[in-house]
C-alpha atoms as a PDB file:
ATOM      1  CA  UNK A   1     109.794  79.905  95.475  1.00  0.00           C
ATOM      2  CA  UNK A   2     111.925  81.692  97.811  1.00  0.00           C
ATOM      3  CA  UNK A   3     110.476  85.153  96.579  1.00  0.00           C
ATOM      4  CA  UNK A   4     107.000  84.213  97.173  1.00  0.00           C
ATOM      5  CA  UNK A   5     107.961  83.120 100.681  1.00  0.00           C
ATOM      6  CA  UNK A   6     109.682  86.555 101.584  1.00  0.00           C
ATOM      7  CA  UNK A   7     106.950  87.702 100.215  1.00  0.00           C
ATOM      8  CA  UNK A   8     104.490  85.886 102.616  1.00  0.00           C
ATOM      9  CA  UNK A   9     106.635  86.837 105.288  1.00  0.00           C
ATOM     10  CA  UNK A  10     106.578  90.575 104.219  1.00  0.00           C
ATOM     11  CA  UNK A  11     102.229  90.738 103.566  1.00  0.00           C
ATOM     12  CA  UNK A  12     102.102  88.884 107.636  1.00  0.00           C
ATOM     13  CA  UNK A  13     104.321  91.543 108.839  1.00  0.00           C
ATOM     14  CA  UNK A  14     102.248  94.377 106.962  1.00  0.00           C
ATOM     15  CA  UNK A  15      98.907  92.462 108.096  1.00  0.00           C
ATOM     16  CA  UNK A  16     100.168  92.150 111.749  1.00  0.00           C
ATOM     17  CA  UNK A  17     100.788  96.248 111.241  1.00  0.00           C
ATOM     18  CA  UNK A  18      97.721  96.992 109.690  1.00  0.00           C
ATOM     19  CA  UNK A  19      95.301  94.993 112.480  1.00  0.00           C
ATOM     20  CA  UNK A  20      97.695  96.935 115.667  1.00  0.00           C
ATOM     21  CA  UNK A  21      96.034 100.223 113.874  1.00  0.00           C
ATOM     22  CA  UNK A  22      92.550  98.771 112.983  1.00  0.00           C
ATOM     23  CA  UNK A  23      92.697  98.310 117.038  1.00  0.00           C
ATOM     24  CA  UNK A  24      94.248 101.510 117.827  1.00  0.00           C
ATOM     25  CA  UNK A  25      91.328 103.160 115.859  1.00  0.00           C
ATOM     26  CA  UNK A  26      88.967 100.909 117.999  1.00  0.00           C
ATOM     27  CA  UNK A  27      90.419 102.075 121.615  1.00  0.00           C
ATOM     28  CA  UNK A  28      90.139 105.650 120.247  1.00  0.00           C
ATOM     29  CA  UNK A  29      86.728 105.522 118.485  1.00  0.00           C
ATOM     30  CA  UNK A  30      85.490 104.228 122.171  1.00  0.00           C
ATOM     31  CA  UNK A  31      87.300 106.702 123.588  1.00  0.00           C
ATOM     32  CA  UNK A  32      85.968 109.300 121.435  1.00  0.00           C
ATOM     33  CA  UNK A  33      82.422 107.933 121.997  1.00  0.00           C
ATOM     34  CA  UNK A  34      82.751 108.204 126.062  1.00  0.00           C
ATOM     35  CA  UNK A  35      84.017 111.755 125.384  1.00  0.00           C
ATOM     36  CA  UNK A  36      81.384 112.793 123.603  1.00  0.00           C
ATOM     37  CA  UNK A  37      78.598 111.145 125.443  1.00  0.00           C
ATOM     38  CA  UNK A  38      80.308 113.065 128.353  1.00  0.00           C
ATOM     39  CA  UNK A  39      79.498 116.392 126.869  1.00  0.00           C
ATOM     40  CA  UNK A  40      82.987 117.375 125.102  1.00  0.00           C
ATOM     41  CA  UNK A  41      82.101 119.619 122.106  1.00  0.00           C
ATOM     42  CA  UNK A  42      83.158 118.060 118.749  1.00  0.00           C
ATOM     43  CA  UNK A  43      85.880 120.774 118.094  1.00  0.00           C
ATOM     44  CA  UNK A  44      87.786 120.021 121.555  1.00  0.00           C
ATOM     45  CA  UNK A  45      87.337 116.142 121.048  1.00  0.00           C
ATOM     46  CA  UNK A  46      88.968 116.462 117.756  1.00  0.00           C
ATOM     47  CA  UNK A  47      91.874 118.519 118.912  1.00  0.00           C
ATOM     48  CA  UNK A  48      92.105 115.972 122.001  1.00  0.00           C
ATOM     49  CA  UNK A  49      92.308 112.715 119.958  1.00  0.00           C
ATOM     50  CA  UNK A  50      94.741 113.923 116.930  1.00  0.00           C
ATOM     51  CA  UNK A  51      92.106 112.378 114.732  1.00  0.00           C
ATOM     52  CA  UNK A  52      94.266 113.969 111.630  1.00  0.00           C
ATOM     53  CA  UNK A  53      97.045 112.149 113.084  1.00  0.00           C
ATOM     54  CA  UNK A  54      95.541 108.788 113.409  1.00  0.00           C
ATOM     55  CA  UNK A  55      93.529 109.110 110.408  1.00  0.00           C
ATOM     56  CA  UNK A  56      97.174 109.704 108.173  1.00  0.00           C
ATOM     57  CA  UNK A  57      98.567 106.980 110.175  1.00  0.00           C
ATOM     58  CA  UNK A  58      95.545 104.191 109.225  1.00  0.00           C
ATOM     59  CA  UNK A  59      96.105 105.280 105.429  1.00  0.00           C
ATOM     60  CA  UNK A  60      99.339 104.863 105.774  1.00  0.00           C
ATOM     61  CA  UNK A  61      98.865 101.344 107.064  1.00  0.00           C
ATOM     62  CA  UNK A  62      96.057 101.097 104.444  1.00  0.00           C
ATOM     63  CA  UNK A  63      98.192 101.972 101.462  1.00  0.00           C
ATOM     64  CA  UNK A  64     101.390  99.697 102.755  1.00  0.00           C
ATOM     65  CA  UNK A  65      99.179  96.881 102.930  1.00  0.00           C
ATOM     66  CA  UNK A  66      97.670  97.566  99.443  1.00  0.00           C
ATOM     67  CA  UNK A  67     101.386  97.397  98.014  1.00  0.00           C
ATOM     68  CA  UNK A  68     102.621  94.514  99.324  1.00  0.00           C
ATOM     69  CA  UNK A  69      99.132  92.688  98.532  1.00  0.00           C
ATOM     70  CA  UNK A  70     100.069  93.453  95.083  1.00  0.00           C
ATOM     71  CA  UNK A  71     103.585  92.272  94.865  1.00  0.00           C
ATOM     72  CA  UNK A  72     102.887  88.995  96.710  1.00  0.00           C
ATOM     73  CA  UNK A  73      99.823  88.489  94.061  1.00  0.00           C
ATOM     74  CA  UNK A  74     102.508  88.982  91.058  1.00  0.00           C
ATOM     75  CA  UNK A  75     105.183  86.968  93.177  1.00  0.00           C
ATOM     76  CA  UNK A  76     102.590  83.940  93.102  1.00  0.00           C
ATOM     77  CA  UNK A  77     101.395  84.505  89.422  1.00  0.00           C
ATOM     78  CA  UNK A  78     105.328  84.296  88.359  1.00  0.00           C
ATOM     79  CA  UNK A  79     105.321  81.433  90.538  1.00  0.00           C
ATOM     80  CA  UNK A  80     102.090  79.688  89.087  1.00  0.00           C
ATOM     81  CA  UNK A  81     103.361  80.625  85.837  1.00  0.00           C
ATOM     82  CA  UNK A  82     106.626  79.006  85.848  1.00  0.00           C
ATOM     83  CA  UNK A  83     104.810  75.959  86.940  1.00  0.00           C
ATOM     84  CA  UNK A  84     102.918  76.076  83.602  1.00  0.00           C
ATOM     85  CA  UNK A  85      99.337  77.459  84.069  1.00  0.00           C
ATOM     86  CA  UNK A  86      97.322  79.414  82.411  1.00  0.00           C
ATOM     87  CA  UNK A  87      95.769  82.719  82.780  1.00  0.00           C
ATOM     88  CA  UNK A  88      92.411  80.356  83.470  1.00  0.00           C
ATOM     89  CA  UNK A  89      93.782  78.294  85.904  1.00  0.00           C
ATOM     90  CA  UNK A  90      95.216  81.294  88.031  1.00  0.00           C
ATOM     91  CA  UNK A  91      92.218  82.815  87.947  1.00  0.00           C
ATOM     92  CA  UNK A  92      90.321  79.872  89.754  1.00  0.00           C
ATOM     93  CA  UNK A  93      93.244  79.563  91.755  1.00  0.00           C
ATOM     94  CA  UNK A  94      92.700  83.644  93.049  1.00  0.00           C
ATOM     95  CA  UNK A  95      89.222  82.832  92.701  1.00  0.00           C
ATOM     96  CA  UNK A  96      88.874  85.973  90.078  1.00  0.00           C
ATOM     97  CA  UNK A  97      88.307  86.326  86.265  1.00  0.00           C
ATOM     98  CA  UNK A  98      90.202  85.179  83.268  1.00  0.00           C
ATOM     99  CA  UNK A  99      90.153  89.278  82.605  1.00  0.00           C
ATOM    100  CA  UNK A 100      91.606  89.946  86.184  1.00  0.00           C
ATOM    101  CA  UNK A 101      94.218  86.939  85.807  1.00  0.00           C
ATOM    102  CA  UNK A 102      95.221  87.874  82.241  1.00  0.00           C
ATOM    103  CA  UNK A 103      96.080  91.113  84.389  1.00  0.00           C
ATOM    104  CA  UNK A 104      98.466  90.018  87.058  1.00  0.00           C
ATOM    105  CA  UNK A 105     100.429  87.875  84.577  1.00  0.00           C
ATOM    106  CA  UNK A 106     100.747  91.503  82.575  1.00  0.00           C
ATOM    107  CA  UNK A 107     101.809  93.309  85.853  1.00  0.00           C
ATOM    108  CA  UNK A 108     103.443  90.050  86.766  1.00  0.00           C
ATOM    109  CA  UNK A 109     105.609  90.137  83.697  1.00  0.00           C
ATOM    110  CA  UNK A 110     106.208  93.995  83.988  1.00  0.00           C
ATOM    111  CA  UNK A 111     107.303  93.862  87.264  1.00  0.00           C
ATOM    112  CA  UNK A 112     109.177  90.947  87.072  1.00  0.00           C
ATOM    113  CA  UNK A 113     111.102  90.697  83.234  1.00  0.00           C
ATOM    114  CA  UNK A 114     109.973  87.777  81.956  1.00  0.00           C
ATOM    115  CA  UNK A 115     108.762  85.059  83.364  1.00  0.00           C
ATOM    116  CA  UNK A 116     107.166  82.233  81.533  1.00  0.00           C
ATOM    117  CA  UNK A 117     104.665  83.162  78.532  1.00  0.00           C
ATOM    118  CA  UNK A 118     100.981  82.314  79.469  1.00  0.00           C
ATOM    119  CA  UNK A 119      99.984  78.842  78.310  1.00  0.00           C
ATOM    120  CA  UNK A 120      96.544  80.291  77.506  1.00  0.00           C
ATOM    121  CA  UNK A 121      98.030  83.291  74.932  1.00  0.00           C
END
């Protein structure tokens, strides 16, 4: 239990990162309107804003919040699994497929060793 709570601690920190750049693209994208409404030609408002910049930076973001999404989703299926449910049963619980559960128990298991075997195989 105490990895899936690190590991809730870990996706709200990489949440909380991921919303200060969804509203760091908002303050620029209005600022980026306003300068463009004012006249600005695209090529100088590009150069102004460091659009590449900020775009890298939101994938970035993007990405980190991607990988830690995953490896709180096998920290929980370990979790669920040791508790004794099935592939089924973790898949209601995500609210997903048996197909997509029978997956994170295999990525669970990979990254992981071994945790329990799936009462549903």
């Amino acid at each position: 239990m105490a990895r899936v709570i690190a590991d809730v601690r870990r996706y709200r920190a990489v949440t909380e990162r991921l919303i200060e750049g969804l509203q760091s693209h908002i303050r620029t994208s209005d600022e980026d309107i306003a300068a463009l409404e004012g006249g600005i030609s695209m090529v100088e408002e590009m150069r102004r804003s460091g659009s590449s910049d900020l775009s890298r930076d939101l994938t970035r973001r993007f990405d980190e919040f991607e990988a830690v999404r995953r490896e709180i989703r096998a920290s929980i299926t370990v979790a669920l699994m040791a508790e004794g449910l099935s592939s089924v049963e973790i898949g209601e619980l995500f609210g997903v497929t048996r197909q997509l559960a029978n997956r994170f128990a295999r990525d669970a298991r990979a990254g992981d060793g071994n945790p329990p075997a799936d009462p549903a195989r």
